[in-house]
Protein backbone atom coordinates (compact mmCIF):
# COMPACT_ATOMS: atom_id res chain seq x y z
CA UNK A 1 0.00 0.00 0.00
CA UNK A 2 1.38 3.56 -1.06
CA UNK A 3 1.43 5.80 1.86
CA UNK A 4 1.87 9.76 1.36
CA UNK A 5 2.81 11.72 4.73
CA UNK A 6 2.23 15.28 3.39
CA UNK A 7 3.35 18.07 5.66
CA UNK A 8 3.21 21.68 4.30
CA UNK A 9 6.08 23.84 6.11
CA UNK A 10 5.37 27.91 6.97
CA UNK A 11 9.31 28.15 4.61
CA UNK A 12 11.00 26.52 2.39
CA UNK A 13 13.92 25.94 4.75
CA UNK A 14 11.98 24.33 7.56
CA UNK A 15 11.56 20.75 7.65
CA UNK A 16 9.26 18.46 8.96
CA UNK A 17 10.27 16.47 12.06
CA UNK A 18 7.14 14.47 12.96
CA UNK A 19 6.42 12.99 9.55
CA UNK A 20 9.89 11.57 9.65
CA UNK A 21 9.29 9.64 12.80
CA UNK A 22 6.20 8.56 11.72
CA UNK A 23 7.45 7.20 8.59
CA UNK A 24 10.67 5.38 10.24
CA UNK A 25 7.97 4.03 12.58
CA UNK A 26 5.87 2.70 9.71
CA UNK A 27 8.28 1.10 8.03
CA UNK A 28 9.53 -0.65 11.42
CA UNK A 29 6.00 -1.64 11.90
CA UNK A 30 4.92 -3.21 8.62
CA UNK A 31 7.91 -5.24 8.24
CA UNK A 32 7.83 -6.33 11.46
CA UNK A 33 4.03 -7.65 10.64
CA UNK A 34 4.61 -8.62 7.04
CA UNK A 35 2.85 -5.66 5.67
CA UNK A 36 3.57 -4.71 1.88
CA UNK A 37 3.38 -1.02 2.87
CA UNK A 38 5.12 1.86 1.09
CA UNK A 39 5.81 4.89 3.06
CA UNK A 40 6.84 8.44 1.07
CA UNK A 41 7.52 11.82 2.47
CA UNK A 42 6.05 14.63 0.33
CA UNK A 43 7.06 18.42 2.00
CA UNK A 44 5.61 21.44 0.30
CA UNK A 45 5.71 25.05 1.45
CA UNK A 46 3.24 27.55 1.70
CA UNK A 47 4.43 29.84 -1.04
CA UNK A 48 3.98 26.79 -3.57
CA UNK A 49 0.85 26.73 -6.21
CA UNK A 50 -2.09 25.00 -4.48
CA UNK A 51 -2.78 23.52 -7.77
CA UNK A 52 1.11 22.01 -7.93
CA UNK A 53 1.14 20.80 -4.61
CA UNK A 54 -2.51 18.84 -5.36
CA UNK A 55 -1.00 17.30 -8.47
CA UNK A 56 2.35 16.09 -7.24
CA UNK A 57 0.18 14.49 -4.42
CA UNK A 58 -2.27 13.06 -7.01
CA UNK A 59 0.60 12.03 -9.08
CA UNK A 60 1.84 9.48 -6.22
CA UNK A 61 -1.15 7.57 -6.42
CA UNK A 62 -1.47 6.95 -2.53
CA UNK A 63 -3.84 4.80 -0.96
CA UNK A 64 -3.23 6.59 2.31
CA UNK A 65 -2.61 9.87 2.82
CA UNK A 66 -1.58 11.09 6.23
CA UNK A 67 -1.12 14.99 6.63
CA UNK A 68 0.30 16.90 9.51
CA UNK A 69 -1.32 20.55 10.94
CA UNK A 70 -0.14 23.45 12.25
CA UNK A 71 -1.64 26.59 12.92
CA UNK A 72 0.75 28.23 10.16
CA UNK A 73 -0.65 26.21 7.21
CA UNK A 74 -3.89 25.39 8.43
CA UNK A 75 -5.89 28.05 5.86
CA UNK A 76 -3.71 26.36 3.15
CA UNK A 77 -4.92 23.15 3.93
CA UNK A 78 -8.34 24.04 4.19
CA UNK A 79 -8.25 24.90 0.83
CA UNK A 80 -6.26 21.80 -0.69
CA UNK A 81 -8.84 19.12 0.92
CA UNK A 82 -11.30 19.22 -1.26
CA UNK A 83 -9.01 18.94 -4.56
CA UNK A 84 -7.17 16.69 -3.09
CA UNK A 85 -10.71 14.70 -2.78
CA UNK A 86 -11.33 15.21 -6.26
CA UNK A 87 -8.06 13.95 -7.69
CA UNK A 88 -7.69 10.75 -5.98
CA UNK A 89 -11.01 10.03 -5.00
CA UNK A 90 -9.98 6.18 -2.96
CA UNK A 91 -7.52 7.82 -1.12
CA UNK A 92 -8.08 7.73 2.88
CA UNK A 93 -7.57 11.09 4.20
CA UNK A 94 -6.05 11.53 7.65
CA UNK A 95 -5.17 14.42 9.61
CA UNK A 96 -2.66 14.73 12.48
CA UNK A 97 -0.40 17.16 14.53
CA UNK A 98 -2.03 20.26 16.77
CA UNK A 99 -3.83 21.63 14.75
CA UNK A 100 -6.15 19.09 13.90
CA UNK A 101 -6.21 16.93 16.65
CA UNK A 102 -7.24 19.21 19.45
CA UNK A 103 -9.52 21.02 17.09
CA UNK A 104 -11.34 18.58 15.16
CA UNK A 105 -14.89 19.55 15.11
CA UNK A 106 -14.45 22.64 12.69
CA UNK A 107 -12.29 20.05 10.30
CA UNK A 108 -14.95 17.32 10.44
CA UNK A 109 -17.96 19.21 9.92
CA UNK A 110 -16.22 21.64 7.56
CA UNK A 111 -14.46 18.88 5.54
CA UNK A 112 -16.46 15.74 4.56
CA UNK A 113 -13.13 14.61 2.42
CA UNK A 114 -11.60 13.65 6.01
CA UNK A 115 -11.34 9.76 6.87
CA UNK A 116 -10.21 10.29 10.51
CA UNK A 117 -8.55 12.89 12.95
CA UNK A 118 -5.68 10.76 15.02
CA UNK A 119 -4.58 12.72 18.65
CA UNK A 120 -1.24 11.19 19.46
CA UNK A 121 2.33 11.14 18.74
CA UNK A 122 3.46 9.80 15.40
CA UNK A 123 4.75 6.68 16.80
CA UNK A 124 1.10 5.71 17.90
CA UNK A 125 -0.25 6.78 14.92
CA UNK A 126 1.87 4.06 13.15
CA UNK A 127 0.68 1.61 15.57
CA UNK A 128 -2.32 2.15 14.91
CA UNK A 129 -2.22 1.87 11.10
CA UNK A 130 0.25 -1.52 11.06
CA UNK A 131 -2.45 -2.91 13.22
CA UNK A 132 -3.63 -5.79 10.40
CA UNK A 133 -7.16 -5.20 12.78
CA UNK A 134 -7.66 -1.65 11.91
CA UNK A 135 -10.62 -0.35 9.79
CA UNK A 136 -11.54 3.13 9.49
CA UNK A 137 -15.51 1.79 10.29
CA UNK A 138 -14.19 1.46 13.74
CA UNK A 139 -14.56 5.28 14.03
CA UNK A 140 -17.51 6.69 12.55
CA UNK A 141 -16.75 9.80 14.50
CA UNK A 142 -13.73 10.26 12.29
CA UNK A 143 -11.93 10.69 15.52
CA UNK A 144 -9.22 9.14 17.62
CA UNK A 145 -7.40 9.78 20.70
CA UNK A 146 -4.43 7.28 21.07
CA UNK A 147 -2.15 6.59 24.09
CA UNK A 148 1.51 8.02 23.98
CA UNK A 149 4.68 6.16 23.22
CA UNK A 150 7.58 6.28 25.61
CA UNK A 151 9.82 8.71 24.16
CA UNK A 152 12.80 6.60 25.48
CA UNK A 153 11.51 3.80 22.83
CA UNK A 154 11.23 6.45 19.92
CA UNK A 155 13.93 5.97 17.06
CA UNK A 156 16.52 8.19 15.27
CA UNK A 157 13.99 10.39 13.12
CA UNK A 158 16.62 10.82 10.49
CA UNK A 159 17.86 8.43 7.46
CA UNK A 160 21.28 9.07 5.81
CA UNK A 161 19.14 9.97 2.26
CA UNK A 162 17.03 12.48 3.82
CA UNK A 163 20.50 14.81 4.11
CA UNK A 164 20.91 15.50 0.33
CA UNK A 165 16.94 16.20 0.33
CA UNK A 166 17.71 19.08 3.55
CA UNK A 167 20.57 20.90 2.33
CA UNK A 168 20.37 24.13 2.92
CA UNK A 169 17.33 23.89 5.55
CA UNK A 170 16.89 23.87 8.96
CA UNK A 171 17.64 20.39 11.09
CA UNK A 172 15.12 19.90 13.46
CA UNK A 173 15.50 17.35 16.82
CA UNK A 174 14.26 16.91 19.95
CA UNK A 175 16.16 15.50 23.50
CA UNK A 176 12.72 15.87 25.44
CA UNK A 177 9.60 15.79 24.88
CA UNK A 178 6.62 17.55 26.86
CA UNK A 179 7.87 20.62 29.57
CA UNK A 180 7.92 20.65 33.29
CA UNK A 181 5.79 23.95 33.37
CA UNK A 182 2.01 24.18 33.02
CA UNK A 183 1.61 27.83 31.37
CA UNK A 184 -1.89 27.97 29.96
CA UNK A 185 -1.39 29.49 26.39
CA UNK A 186 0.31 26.19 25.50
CA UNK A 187 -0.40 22.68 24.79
CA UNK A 188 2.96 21.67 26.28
CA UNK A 189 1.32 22.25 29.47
CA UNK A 190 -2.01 19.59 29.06
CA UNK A 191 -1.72 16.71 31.55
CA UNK A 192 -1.08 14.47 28.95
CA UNK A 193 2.61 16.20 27.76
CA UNK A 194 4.24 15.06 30.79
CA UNK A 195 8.09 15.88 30.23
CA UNK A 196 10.02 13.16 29.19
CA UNK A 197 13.95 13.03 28.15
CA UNK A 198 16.92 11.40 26.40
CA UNK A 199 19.83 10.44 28.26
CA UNK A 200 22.49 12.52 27.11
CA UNK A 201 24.73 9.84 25.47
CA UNK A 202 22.13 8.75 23.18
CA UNK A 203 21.03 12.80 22.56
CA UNK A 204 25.06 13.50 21.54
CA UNK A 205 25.59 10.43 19.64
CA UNK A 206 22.31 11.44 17.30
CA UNK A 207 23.77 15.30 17.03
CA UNK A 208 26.68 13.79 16.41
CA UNK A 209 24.71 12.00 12.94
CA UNK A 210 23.14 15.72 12.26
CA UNK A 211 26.40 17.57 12.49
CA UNK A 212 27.83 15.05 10.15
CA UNK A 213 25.35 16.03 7.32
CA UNK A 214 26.64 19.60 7.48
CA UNK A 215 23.82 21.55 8.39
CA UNK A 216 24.00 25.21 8.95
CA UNK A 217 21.72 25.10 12.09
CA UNK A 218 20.05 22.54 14.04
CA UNK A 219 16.99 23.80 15.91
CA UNK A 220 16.00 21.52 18.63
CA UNK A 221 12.63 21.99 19.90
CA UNK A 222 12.36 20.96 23.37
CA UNK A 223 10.18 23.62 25.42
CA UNK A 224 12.90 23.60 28.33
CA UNK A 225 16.07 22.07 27.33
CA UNK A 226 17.81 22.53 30.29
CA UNK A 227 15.18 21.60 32.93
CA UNK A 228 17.94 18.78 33.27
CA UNK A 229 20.71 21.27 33.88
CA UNK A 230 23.41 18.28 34.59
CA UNK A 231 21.97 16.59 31.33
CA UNK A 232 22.51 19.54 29.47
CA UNK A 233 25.70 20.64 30.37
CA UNK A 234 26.80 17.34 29.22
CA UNK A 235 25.43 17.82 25.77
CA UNK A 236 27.09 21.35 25.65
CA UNK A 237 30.41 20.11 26.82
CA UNK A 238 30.09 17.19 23.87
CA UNK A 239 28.93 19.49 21.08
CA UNK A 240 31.48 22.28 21.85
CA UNK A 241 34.55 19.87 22.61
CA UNK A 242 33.45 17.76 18.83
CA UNK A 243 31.83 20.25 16.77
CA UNK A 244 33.10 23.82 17.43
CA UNK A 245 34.53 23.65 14.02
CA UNK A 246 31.93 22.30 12.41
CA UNK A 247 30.22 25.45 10.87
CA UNK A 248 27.10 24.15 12.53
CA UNK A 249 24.91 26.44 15.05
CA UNK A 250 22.45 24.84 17.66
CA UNK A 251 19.42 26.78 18.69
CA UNK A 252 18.08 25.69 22.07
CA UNK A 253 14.69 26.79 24.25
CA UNK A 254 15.80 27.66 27.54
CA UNK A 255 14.37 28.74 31.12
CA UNK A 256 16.99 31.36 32.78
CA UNK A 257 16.17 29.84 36.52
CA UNK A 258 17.77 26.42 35.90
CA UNK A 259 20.97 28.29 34.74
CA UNK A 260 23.84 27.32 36.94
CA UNK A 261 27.54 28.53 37.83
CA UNK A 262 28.87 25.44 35.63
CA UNK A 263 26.80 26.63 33.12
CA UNK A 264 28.04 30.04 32.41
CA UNK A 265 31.98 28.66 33.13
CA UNK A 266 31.06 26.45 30.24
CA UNK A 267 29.31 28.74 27.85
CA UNK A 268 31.93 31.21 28.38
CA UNK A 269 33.98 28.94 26.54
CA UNK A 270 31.76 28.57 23.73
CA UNK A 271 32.64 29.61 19.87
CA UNK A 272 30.83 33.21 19.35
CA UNK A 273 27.76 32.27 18.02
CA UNK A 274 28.05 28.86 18.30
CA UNK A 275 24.61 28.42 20.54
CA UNK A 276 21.69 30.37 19.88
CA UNK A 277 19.00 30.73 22.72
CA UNK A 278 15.48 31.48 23.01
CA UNK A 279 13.98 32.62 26.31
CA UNK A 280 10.27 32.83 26.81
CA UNK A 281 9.83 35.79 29.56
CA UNK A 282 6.24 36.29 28.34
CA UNK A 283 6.55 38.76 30.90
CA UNK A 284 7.94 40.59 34.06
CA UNK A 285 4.55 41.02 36.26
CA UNK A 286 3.98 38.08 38.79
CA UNK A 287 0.41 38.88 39.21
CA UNK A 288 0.41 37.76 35.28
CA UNK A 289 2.72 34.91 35.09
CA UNK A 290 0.74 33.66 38.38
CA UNK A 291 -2.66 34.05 36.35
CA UNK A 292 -1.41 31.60 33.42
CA UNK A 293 0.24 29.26 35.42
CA UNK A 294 4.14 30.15 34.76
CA UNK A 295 5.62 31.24 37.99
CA UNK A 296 9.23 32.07 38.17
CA UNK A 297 11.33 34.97 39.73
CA UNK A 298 11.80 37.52 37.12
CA UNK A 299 14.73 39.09 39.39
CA UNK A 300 16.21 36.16 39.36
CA UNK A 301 15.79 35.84 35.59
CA UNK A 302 16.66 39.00 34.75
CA UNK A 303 20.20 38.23 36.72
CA UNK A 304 20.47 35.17 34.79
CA UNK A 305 19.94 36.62 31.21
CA UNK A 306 22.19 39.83 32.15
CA UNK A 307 25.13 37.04 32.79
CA UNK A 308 24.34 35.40 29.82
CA UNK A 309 24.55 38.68 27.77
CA UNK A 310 27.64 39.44 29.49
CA UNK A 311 29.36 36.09 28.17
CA UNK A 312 29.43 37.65 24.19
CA UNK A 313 29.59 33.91 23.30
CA UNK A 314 25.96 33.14 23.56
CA UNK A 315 23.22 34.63 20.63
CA UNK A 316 20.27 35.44 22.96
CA UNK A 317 16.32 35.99 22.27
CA UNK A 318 14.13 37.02 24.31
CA UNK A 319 10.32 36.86 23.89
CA UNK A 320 7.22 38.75 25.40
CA UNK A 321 3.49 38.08 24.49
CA UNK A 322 0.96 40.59 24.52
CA UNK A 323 -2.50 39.75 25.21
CA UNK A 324 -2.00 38.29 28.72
CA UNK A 325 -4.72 38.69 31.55
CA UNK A 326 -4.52 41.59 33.04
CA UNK A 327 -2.17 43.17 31.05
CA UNK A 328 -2.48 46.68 29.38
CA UNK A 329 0.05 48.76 27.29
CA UNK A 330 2.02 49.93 30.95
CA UNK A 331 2.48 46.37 31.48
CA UNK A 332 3.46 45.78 28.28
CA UNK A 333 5.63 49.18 28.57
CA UNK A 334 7.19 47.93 31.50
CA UNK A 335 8.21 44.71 30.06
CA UNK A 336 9.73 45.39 26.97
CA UNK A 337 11.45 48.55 28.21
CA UNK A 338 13.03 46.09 31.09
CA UNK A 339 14.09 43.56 28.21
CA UNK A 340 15.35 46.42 25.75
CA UNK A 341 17.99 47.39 28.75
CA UNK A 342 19.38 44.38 29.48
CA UNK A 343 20.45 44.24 25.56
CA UNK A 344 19.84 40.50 23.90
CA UNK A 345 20.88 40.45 20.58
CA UNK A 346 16.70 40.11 19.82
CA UNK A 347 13.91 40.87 21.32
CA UNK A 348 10.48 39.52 20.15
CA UNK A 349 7.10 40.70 20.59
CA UNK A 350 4.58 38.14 19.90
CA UNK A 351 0.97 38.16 20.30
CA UNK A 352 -1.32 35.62 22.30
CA UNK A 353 -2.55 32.96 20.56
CA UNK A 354 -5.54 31.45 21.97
CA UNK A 355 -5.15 27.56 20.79
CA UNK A 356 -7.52 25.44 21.04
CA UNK A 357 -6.88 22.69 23.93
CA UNK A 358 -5.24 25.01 26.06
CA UNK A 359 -6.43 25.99 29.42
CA UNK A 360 -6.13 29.80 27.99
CA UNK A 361 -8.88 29.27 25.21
CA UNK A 362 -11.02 27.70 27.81
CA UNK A 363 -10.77 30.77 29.85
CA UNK A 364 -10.67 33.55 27.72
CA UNK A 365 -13.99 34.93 28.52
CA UNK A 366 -12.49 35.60 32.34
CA UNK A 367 -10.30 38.19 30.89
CA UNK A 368 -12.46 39.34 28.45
CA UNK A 369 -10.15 37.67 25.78
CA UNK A 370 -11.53 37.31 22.04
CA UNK A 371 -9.37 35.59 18.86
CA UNK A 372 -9.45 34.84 15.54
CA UNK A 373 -11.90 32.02 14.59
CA UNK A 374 -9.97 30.30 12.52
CA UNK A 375 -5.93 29.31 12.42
CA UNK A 376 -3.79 31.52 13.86
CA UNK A 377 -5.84 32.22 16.44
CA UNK A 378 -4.57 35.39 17.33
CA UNK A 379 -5.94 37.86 20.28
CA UNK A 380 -8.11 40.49 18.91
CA UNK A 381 -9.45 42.24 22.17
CA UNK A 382 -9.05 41.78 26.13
CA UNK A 383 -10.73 43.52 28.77
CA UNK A 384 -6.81 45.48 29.18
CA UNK A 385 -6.04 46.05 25.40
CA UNK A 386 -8.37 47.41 22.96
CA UNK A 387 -8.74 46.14 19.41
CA UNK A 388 -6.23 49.94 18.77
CA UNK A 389 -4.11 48.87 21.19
CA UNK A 390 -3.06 45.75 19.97
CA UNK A 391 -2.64 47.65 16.22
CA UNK A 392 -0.26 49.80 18.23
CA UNK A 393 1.38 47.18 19.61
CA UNK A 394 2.18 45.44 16.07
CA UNK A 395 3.69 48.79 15.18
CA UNK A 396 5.88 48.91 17.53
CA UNK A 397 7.07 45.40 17.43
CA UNK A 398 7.56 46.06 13.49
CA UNK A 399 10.26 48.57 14.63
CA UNK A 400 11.93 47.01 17.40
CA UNK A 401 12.21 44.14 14.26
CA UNK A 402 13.41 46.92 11.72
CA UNK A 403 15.81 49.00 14.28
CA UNK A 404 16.66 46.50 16.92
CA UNK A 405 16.95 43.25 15.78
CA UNK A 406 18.49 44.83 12.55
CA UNK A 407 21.33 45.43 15.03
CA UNK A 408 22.05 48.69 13.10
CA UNK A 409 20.07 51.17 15.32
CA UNK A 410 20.80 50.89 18.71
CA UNK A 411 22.48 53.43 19.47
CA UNK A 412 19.61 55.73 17.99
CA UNK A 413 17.12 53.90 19.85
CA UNK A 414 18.51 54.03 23.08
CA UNK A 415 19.47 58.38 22.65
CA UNK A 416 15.55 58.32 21.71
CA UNK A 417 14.83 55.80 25.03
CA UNK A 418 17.01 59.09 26.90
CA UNK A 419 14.24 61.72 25.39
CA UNK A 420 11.20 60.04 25.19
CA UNK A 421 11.49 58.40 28.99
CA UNK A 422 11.50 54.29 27.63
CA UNK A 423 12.35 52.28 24.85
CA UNK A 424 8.68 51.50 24.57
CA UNK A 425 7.36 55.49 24.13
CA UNK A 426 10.34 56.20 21.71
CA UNK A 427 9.29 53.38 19.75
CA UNK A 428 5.60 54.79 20.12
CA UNK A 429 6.76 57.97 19.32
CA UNK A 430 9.05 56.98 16.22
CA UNK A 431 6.03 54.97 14.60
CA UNK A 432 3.80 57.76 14.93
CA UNK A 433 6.36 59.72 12.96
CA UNK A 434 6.87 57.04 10.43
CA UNK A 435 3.79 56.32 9.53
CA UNK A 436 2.83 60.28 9.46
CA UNK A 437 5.28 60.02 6.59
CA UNK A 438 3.90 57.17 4.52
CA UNK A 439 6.51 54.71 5.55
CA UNK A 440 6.92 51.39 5.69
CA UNK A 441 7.79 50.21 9.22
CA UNK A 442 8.67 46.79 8.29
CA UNK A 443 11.38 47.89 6.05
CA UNK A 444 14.93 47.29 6.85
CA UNK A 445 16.39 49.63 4.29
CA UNK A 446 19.17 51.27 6.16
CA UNK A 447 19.31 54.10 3.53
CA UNK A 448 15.54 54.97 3.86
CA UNK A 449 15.84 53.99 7.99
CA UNK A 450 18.31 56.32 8.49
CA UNK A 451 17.44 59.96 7.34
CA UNK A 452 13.75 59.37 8.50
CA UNK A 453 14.97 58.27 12.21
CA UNK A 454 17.63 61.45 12.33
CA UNK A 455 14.76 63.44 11.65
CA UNK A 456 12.73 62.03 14.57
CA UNK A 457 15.31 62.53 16.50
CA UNK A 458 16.45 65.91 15.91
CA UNK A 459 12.28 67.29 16.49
């Protein structure tokens, strides 16, 4: 049987870690139950033709189709279904991966071309389809929740031919799965996303197999990497004693309050640039981060990210959300001008997402929360931050984008931080300006930047 795992990727240089486990778990399944089953990975992008991405499907002839979901591609997929229906009309048509699986109504009543919804991890979902009793009329609901696999059982995602196909993209991998906080804007934080890890030999000896396929950067995805902080020292040490001349970056999720002394000693010995990582402060009110569950000391944090900084070795992110309970624009103020003056080489603004599963969604109407209906979800209103608000919100986090994470405008910025009293009014202020002059505030043209932000500054 011809099996098509379709996943369509937000860019062309991301890469699609969950259909490759659940096709190495396929094939492990069906030959280990005499099962004449042909497993193909199809990855499409969603800049591609609808209509080309429909016929290179179609032109595979699968008897099973199994597609994965994200928020990102959702609309795109919405879209395909149905001429995917038409074009191979036998074909059973599965959906997996968040998107689907902890919203499945809308995609069952909206889209008759579905077969069945599967909740679970792609290892299950294998199970479940090498089973030689399975029959989609065991589920007329179209719907299935399946029990998860021991991630310590879980093989290598990655075959030595998928290298030449991911040259030139992003490597993604995972040590853990699940996260040892319970914040309540993400699924990571359901009952049934317990954390679970690698041991560290087995994590190095697989980034030792990515590194070898050259890769410019692989991304794992593990909510809190270091919520093991021995286990991930040792995977530091490895990767910066074997690969620090590799060419290869590693981008890691982190949590600032499991930082230890070790920790920095070791970093501090890290190639510039080497490690990349992403901190999630959401934000620096404990009244908030109490109200979704996070917890934390934020002057603790704040130490811990200012010693990071101070390394120079370490590429640093930080990330805020707006759209929190409680939270207005002086919160939001407050937050990113804190996070602007401790100096990480990026700071990102996102906006709340209310997804649906999460203990957020099922709560919005406490905080007066509304958001999109459909995939990405986004806030549109909260009882703190108007509807204007918000679109003065995504102005300013245009600029911080265009000025700060540019890395070209700092020293602007802060002199306009000096005479507007915060990062967050001069960024306010310098929209205002911008936009009073037809500009574009995404740009990051130094040439037009530059004259318009001397001009704003010289007022």
């Amino acid at each position: 049987m011809r099996i098509v795992l379709m996943a369509i990727n937000a860019r062309y240089t991301h890469s699609s870690l969950a259909l490759r486990y659940l096709r190495n778990a396929l094939e492990i399944r069906s030959l280990q139950r005499g099962l004449d089953y042909e497993p193909m990975l199809r990855e499409y992008h969603i800049s591609q033709p609808r209509l080309d991405i429909v016929r290179d499907v179609a032109a595979r002839r699968p008897a099973l189709l199994l597609i994965s979901s994200y928020i990102w591609t959702a609309e795109l997929l919405s879209l395909l279904l149905p001429d995917l229906r038409a074009l191979v009309p036998a074909c059973r048509i599965v959906l997996g991966g968040p998107e689907a699986a902890y919203n499945p109504d809308p995609w069952l009543v909206g889209h008759p071309e579905i077969d069945l919804i599967v909740r679970g991890s792609a290892e299950a979902a294998a199970e479940l389809f090498c089973d030689p009793s399975f029959s989609f009329d065991a589920y007329p609901g179209r719907y299935v929740e399946l029990s998860p696999t021991p991630f310590a059982s879980v093989p290598f995602p990655y075959r030595d031919d998928d290298f030449a196909e991911l040259a030139g993209r992003y490597l993604y991998y995972e040590t853990s799965r699940g996260c040892p906080f319970r914040c309540a804007y993400c699924l990571s934080s359901r009952e049934d996303q317990a954390l679970e890890e690698k041991d560290a030999v087995t994590a190095c000896a697989e980034l030792d197999a990515l590194v070898a396929a050259k890769p410019g950067l692989v991304k794992l995805v593990d909510r809190s990497f270091n919520a093991g902080p021995e286990r991930a020292r040792l995977i530091w040490r490895h990767l910066i004693r074997e690969h620090a001349d590799s060419g290869c970056r590693f981008h890691f999720e982190l949590h600032p309050l499991f930082l230890e002394d070790e920790d920095y000693r070791l970093l501090a010995n890290a190639p510039e640039g080497f490690f990349q990582f992403e901190l999630g402060v959401q934000t620096v009110h404990t009244a908030t981060r109490a109200a979704i569950g996070r917890g934390g000391d934020w002057p603790r944090e704040k130490a811990a990210i200012a010693r990071l900084i101070a390394l120079k070795t370490v590429h640093l992110h930080l990330d805020l959300i707006a759209g929190l309970p409680g939270e207005g624009l002086p919160e939001l103020a407050q937050s990113f001008n804190e996070l602007m003056e401790l100096g990480a080489d990026q700071l990102q603004l996102g906006f709340l997402k209310g997804l649906p599963g999460t203990a957020l969604r099922e709560g919005a109407a406490s905080f007066g929360a509304l958001f999109q209906a459909h995939a990405p979800y986004e806030v549109l209103r909260t009882d703190s931050l108007s509807s204007e608000d918000l679109s003065a919100l995504k102005r300013v986090e245009a600029l911080a984008d265009s000025l700060y994470n540019s890395g070209r405008f700092r020293a602007d910025m802060k002199r306009a931080a000096v005479l507007y009293g915060g990062y967050f009014t001069a960024y306010e202020a310098f929209a205002g300006h911008a936009e009073g002059r037809g500009f574009d505030l995404r740009t990051k043209d130094r040439m037009k930047l530059a004259p318009l932000l001397e001009e704003f500054l010289s007022r």
